[in-house]
Protein backbone atom coordinates (compact mmCIF):
# COMPACT_ATOMS: atom_id res chain seq x y z
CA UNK A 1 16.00 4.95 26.28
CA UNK A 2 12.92 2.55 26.25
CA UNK A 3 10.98 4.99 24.09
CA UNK A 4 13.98 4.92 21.40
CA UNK A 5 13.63 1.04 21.34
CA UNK A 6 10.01 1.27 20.88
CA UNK A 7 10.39 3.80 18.23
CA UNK A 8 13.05 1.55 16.26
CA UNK A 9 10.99 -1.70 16.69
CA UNK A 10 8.24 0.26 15.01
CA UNK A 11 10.54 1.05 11.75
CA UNK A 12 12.08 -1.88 11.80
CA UNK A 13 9.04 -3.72 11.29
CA UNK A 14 9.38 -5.83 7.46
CA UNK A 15 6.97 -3.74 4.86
CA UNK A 16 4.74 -5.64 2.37
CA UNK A 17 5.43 -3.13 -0.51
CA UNK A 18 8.96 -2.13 -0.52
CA UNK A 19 8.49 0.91 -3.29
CA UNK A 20 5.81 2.66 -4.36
CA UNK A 21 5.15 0.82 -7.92
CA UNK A 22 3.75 -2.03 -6.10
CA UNK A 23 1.93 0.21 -3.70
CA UNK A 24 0.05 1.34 -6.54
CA UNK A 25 -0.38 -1.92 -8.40
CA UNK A 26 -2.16 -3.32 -5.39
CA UNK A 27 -4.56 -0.32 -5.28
CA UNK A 28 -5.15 -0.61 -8.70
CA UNK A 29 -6.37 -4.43 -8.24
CA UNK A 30 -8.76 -3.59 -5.03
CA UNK A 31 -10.20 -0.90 -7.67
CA UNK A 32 -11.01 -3.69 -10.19
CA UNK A 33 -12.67 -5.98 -7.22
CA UNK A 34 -14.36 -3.31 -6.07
CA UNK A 35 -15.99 -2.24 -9.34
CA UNK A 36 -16.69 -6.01 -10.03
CA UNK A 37 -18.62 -6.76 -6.48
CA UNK A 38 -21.64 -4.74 -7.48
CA UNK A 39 -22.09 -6.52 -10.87
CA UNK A 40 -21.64 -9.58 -9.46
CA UNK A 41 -24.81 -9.31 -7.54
CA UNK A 42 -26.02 -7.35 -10.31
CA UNK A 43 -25.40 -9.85 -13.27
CA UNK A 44 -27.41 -13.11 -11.89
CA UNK A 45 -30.67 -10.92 -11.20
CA UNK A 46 -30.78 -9.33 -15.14
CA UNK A 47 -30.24 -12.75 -16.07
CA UNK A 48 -33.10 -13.78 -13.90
CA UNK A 49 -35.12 -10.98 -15.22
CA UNK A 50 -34.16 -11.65 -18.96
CA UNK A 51 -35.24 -15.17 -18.96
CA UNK A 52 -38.76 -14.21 -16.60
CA UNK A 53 -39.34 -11.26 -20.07
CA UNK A 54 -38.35 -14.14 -22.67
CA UNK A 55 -41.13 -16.28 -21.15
CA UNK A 56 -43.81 -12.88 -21.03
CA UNK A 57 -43.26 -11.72 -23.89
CA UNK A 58 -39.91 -12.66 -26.12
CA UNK A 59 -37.64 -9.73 -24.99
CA UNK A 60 -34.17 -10.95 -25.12
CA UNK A 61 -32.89 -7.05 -24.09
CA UNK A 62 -32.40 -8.10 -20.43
CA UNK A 63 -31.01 -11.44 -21.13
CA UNK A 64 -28.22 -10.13 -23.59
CA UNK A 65 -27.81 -7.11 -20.97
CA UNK A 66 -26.84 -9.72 -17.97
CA UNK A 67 -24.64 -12.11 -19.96
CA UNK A 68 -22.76 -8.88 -21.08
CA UNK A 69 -22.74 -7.41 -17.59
CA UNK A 70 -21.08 -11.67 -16.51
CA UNK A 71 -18.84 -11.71 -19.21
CA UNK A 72 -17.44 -8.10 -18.05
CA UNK A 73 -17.83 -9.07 -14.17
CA UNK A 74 -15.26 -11.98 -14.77
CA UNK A 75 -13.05 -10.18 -16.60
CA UNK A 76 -12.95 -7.25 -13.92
CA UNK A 77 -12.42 -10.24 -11.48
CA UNK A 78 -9.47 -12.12 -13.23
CA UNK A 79 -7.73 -8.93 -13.87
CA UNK A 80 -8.17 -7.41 -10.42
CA UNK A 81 -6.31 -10.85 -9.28
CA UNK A 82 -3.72 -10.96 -11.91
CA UNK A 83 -2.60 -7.35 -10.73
CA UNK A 84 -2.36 -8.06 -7.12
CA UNK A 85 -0.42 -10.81 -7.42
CA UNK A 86 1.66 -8.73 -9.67
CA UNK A 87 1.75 -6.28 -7.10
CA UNK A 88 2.39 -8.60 -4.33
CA UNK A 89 5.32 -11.07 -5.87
CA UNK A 90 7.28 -7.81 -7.69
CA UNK A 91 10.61 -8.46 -7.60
């Protein structure tokens, strides 16, 4: 009898995502954060690197390359967010 109860309380526990859309939706947002960690360590040190070759000898390759690589990197970021909380407030 006690192991029935247990059993019950365990399926009758609330679920965050209620079908499998939203499921989905959320793993689709970690994807996009998780793609946009790297670059966002990466970005700041090409930009670093750019402005140290400007300085050396005028090569604005890196520069352009790391502003790119930001520009992207926030993107990834605010669209990773945007589908989460899609996934997450789904009605």
């Amino acid at each position: 009898m006690e192991s029935q109860q247990k059993e019950n309380k365990r399926f009758n526990k609330q679920r965050i995502f209620e079908n499998n859309t939203s499921k989905n939706l959320f793993n689709k947002g970690i994807k996009y954060l998780a793609i946009a960690l790297p670059l966002l360590f990466i970005s700041p040190i090409l930009i670093t690197i750019g402005f140290k070759a400007i300085n050396k000898d005028h090569n604005y390759l890196m520069l352009l390359l790391g502003c790119i690589l930001t520009i992207c990197t926030v993107i990834l970021v605010i669209q990773g967010i945007r589908v989460i909380l899609k996934a997450l407030f789904a009605k």
